[in-house]
C-alpha atoms as a PDB file:
ATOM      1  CA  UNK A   1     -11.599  17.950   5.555  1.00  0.00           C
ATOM      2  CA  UNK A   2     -10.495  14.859   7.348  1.00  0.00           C
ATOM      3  CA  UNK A   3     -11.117  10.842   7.641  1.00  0.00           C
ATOM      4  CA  UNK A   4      -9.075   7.517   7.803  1.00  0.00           C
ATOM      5  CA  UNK A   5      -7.180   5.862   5.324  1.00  0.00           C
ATOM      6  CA  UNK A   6      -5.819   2.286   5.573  1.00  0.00           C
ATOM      7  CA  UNK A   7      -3.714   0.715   3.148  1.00  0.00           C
ATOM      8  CA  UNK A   8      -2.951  -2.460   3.119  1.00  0.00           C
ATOM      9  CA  UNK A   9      -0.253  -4.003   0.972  1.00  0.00           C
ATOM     10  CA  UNK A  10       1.904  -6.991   0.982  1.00  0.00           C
ATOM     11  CA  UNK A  11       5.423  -6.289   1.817  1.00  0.00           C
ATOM     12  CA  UNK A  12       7.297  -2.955   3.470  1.00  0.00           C
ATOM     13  CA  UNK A  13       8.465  -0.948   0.663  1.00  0.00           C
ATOM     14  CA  UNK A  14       4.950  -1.509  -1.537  1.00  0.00           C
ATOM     15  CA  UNK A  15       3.350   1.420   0.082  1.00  0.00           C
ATOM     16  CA  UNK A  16       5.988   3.610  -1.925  1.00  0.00           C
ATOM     17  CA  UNK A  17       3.300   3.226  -4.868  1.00  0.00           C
ATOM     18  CA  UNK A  18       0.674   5.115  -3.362  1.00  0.00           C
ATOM     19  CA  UNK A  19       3.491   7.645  -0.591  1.00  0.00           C
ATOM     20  CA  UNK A  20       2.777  11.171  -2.805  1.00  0.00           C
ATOM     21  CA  UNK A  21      -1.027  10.246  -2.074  1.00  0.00           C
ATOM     22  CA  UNK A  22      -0.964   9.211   1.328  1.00  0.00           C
ATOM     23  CA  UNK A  23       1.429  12.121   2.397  1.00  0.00           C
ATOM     24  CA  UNK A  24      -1.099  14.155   0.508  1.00  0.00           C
ATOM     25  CA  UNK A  25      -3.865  13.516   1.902  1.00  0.00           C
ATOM     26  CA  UNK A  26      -1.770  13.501   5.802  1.00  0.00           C
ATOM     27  CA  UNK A  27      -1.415  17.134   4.932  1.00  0.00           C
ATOM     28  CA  UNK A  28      -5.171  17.542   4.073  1.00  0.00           C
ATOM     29  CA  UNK A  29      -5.984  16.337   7.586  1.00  0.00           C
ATOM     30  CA  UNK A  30      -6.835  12.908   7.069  1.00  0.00           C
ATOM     31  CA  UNK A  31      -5.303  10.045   9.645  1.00  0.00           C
ATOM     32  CA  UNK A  32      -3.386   7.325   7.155  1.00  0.00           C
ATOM     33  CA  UNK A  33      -2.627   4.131   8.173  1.00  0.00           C
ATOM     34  CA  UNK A  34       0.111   1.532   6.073  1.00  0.00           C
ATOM     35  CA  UNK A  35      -0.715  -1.850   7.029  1.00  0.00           C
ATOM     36  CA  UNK A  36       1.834  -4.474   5.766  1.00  0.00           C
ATOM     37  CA  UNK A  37       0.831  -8.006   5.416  1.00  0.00           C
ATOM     38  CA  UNK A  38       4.329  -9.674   5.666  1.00  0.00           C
ATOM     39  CA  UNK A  39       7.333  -9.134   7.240  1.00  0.00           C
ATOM     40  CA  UNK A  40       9.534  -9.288   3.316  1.00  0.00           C
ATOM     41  CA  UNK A  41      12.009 -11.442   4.606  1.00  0.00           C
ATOM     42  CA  UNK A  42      12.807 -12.849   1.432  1.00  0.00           C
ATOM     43  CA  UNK A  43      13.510  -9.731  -0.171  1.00  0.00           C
ATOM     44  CA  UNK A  44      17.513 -10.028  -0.600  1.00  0.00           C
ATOM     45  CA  UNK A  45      20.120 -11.950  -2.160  1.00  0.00           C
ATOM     46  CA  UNK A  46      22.658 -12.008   0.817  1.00  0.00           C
ATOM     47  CA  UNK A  47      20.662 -11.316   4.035  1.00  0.00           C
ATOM     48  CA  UNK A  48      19.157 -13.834   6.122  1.00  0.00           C
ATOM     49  CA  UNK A  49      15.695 -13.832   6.497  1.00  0.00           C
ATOM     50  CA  UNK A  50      15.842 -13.511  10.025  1.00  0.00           C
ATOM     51  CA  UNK A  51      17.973 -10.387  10.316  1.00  0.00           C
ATOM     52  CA  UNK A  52      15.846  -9.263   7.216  1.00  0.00           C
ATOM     53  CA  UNK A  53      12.667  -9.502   8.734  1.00  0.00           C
ATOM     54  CA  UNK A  54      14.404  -6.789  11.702  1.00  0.00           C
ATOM     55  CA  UNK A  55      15.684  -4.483   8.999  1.00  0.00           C
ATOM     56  CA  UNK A  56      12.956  -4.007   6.727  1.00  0.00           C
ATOM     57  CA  UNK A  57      10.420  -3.231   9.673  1.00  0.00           C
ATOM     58  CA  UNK A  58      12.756  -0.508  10.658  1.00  0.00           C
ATOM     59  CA  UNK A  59      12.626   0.679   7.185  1.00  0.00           C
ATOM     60  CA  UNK A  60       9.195   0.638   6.992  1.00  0.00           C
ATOM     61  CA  UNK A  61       9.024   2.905  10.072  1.00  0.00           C
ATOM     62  CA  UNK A  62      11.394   4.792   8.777  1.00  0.00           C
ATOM     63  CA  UNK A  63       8.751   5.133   5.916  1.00  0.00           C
ATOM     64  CA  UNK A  64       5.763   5.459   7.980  1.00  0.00           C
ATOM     65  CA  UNK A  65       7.570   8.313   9.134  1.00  0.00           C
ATOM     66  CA  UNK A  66       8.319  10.446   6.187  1.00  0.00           C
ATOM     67  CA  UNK A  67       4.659   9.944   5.105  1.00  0.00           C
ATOM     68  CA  UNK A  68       3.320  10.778   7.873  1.00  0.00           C
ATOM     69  CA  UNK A  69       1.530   7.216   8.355  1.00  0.00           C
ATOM     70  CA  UNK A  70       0.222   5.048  11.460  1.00  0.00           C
ATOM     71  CA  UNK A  71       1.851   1.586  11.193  1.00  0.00           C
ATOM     72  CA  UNK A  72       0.711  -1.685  11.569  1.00  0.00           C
ATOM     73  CA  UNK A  73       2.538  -4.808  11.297  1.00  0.00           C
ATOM     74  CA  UNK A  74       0.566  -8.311  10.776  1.00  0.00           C
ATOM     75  CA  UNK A  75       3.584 -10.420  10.558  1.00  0.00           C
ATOM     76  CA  UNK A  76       3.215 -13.287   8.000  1.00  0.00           C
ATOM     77  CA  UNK A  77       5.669 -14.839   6.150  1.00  0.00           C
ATOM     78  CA  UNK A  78       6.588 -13.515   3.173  1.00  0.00           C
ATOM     79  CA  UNK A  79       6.015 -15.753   0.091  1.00  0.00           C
ATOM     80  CA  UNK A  80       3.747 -17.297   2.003  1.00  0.00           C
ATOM     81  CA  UNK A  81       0.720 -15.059   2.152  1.00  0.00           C
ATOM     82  CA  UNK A  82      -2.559 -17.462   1.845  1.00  0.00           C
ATOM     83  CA  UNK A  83      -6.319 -16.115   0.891  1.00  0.00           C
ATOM     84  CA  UNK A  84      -7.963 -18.038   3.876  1.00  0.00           C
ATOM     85  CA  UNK A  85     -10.822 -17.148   6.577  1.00  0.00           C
ATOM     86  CA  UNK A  86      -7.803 -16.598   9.115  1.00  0.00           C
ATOM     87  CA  UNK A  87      -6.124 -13.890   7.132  1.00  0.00           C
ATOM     88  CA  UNK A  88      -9.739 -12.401   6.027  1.00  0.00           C
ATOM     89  CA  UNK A  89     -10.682 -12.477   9.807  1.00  0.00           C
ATOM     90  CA  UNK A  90      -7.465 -11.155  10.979  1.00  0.00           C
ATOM     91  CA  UNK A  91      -7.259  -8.146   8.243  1.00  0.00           C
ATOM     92  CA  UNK A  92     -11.589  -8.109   9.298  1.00  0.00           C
ATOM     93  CA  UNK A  93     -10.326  -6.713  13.098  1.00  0.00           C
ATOM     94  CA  UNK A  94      -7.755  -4.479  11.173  1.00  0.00           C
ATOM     95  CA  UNK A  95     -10.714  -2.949   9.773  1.00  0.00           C
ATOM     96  CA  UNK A  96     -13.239  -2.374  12.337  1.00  0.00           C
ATOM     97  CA  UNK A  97     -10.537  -1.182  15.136  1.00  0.00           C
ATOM     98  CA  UNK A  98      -8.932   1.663  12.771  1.00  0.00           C
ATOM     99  CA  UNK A  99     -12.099   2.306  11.178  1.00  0.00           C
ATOM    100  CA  UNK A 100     -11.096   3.557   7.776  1.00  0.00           C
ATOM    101  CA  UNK A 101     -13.514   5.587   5.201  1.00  0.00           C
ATOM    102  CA  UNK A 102     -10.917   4.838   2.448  1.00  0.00           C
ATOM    103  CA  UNK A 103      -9.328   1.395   1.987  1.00  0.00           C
ATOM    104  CA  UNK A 104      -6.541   1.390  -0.769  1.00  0.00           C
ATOM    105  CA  UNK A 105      -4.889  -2.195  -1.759  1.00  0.00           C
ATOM    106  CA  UNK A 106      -3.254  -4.018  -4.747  1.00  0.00           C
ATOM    107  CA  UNK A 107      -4.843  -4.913  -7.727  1.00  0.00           C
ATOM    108  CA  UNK A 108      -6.365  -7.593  -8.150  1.00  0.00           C
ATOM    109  CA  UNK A 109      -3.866  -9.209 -10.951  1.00  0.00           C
ATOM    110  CA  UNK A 110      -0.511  -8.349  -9.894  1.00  0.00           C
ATOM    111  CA  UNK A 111       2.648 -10.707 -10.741  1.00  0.00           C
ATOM    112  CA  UNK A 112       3.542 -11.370  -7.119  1.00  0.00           C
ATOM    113  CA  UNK A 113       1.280 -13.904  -5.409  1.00  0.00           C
ATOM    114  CA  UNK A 114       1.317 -12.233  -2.235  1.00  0.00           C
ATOM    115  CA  UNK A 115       0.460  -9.050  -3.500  1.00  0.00           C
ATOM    116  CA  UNK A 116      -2.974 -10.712  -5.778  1.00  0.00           C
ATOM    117  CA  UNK A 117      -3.818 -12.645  -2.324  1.00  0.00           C
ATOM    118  CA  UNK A 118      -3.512  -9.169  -0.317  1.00  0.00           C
ATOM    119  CA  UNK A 119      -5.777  -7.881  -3.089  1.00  0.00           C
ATOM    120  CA  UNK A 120      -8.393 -10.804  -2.701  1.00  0.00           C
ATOM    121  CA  UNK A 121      -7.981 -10.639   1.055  1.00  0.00           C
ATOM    122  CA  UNK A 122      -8.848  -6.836   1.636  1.00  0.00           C
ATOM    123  CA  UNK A 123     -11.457  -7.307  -1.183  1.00  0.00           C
ATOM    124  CA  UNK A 124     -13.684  -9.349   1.197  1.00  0.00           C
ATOM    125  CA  UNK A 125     -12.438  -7.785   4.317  1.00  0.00           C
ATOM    126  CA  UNK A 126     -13.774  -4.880   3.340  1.00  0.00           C
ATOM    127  CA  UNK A 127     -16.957  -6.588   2.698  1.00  0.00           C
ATOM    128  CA  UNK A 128     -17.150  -8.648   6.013  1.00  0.00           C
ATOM    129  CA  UNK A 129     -15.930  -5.767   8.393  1.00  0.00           C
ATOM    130  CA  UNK A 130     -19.924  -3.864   7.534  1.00  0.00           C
ATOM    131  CA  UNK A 131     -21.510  -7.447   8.331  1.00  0.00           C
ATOM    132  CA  UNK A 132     -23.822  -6.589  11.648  1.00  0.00           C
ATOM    133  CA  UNK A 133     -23.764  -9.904  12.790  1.00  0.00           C
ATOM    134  CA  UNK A 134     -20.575 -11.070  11.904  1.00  0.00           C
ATOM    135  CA  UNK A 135     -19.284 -10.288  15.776  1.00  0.00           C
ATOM    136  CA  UNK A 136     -16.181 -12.200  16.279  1.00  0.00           C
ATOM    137  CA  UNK A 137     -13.852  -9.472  15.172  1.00  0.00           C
ATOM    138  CA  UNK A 138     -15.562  -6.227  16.652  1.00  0.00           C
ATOM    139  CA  UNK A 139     -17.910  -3.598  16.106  1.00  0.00           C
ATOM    140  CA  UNK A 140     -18.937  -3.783  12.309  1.00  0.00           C
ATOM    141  CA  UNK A 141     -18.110  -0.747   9.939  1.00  0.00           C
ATOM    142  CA  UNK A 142     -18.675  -0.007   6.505  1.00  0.00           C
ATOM    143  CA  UNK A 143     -15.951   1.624   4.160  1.00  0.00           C
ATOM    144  CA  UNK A 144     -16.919   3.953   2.180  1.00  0.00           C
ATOM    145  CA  UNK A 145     -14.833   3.177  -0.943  1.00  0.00           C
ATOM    146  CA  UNK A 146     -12.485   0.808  -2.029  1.00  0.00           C
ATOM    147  CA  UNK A 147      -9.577   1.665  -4.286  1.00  0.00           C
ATOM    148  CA  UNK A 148      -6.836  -0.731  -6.280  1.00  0.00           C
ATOM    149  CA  UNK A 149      -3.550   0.823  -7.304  1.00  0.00           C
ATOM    150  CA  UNK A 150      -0.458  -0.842  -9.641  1.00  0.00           C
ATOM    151  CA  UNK A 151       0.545  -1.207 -13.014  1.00  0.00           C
ATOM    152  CA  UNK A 152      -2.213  -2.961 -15.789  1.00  0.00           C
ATOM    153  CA  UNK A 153      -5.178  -0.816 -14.541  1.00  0.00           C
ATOM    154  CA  UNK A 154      -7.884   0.819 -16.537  1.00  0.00           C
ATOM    155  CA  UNK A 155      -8.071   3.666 -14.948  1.00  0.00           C
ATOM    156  CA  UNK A 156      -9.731   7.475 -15.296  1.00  0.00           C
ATOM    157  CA  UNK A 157      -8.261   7.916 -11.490  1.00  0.00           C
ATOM    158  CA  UNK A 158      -5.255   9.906 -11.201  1.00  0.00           C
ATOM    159  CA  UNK A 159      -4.210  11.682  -7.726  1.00  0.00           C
ATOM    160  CA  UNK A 160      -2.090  14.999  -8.632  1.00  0.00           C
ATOM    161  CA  UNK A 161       1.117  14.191  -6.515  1.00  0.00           C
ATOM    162  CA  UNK A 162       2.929  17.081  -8.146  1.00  0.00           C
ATOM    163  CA  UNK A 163       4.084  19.002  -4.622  1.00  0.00           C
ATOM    164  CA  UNK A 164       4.625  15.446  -2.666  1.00  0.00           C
ATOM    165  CA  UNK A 165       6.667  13.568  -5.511  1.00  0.00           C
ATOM    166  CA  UNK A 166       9.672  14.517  -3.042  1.00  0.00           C
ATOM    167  CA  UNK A 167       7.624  12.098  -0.249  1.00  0.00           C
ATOM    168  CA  UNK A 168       7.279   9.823  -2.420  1.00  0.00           C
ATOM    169  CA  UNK A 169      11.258   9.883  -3.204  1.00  0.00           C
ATOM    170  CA  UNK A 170      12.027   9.740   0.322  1.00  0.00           C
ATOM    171  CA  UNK A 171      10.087   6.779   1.112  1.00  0.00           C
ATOM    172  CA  UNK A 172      11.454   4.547  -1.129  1.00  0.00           C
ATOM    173  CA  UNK A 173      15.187   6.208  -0.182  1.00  0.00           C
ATOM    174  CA  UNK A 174      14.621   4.636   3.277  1.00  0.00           C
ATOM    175  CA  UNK A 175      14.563   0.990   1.923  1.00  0.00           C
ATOM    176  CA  UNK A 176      18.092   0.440   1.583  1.00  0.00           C
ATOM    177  CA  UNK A 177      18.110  -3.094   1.283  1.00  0.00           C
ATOM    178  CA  UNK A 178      15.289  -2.974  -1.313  1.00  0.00           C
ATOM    179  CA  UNK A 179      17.661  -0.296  -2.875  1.00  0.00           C
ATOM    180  CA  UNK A 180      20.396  -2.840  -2.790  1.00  0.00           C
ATOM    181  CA  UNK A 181      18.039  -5.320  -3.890  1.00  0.00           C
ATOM    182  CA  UNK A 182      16.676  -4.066  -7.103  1.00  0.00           C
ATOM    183  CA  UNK A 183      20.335  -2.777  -8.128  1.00  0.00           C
ATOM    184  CA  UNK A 184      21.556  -5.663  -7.659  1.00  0.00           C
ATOM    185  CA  UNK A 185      18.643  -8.563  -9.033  1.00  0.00           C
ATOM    186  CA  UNK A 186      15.921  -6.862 -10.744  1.00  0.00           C
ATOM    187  CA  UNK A 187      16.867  -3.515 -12.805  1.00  0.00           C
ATOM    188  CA  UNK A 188      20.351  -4.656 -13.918  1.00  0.00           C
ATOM    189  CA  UNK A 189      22.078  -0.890 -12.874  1.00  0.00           C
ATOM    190  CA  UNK A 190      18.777   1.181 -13.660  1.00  0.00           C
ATOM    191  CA  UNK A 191      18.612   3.786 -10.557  1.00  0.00           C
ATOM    192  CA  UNK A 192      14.873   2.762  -9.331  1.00  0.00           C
ATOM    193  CA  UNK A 193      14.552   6.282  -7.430  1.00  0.00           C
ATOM    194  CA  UNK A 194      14.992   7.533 -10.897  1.00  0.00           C
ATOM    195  CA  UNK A 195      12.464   5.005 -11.904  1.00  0.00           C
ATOM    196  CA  UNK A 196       9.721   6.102  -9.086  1.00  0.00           C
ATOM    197  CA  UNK A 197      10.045   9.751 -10.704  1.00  0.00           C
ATOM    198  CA  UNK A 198      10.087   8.587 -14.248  1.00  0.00           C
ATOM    199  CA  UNK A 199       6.140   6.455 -13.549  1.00  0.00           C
ATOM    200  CA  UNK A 200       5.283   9.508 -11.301  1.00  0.00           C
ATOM    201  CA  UNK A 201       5.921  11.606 -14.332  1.00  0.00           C
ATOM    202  CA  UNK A 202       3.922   9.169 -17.085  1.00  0.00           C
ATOM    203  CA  UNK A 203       0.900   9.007 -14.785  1.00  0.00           C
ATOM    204  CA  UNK A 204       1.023  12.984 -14.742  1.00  0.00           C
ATOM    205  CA  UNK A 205       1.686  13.347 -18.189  1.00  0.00           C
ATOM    206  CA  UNK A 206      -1.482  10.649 -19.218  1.00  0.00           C
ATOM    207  CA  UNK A 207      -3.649  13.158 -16.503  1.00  0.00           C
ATOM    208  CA  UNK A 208      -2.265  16.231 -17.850  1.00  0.00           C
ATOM    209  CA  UNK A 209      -0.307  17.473 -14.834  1.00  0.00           C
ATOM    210  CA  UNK A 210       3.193  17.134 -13.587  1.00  0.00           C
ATOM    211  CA  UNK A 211       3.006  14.093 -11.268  1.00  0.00           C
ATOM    212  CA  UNK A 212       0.304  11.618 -10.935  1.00  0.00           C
ATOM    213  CA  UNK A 213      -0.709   8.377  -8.947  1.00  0.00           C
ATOM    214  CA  UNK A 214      -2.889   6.171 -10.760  1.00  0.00           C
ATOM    215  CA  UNK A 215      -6.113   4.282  -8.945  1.00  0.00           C
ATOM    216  CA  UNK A 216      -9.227   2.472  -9.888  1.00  0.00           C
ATOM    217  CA  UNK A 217     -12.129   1.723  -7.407  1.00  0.00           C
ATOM    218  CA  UNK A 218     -13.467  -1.448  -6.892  1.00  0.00           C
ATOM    219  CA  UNK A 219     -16.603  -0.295  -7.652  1.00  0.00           C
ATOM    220  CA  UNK A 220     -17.256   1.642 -10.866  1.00  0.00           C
ATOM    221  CA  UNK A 221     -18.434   5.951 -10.822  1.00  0.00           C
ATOM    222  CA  UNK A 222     -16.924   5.989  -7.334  1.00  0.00           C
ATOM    223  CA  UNK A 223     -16.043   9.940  -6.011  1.00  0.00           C
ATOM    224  CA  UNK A 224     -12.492  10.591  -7.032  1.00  0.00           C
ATOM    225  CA  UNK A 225      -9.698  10.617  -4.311  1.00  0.00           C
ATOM    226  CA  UNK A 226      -8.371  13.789  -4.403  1.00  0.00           C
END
């Protein structure tokens, strides 16, 4: 068993959503890639966005890492993520030079705008990277399937994460100052490594196993990740 899988999400520390599966499927033999749109420089209530910007890449390496996962940077500016022809192009190249069976992204109706335009991005990326004579950007490729993860899906799709829920811990234990971050701002004392397991466990409980990521494809009666 093998292939590629790219994931492309908006800001370091979003690809904790989908870590159990990625590291997962790493051990099956498949090359992962985590492709973050932004550099999250916002992402603080002290730190500068400039000596942000430094620390969360190093986190996300630090994440990369632990899953096992290729990284790629593309370096916008966080908040500031547009759906234009220049990011569609850009994330378009992405495609064609890692050449990915499996592309998994946000859904499509998240709260955070640069997570929906990530969505809507990748969405037609994935469409224009199998476009023969669209030749700007490389040699064209088709992927195979396109999944969504995040919270508000309809979804039959669960991944059993049950032996890489500790991956999926680790990950997010890297981001310190998104630790500091969401202690501080956005869960008002609630311990979010506690609140990774806690999802992890819902999802498994709703798919009758221990741990669970949840996933919907793009397109509907799509083969099941595993």
């Amino acid at each position: 068993m093998g292939g590629i899988i790219a994931l492309f999400v908006a800001h370091p520390d979003d690809e904790v959503f989908s870590a159990g599966t990625l590291a997962k499927h790493v051990k099956l033999g498949f090359k992962v890639y985590i492709v973050w749109m932004t550099n999250g420089e916002y992402g603080h209530f002290s730190i500068k966005p400039e000596e942000l910007k430094e620390i969360r890449r190093k986190e996300a390496l630090e994440a990369a890492r632990v899953i096992g996962a290729e990284p790629i940077f593309l370096g916008y500016k966080d908040a500031h993520l547009e759906y234009s022809m220049e990011t569609i192009l850009k994330a378009v190249e992405v495609i064609r030079k890692i050449r990915p069976s499996i592309v998994i992204t946000h859904a499509p109706d998240e709260y955070h705008r640069d997570h929906r335009n990530t969505s809507r991005i990748i969405r037609d990326a994935v469409f224009m990277a199998g476009l023969p004579t669209l030749e700007d950007e490389g040699e064209s490729h088709v992927v195979e399937r396109l999944y969504f993860y995040g919270k508000g899906l309809v979804t039959d799709i669960y991944v059993d994460i049950t032996d890489y829920i500790d991956y999926k811990i680790r990950a997010m234990e890297v981001h310190r100052s998104q630790l500091e971050w969401l202690r501080g701002t956005k869960l008002h004392g609630f311990n979010p490594l506690e609140r990774i397991r806690v999802e992890a466990a819902h999802y498994g409980y709703i798919a009758g196993i221990k741990y669970a990521e949840p996933f919907t494809p793009a397109k509907p009666r799509v083969e099941n990740l595993l």
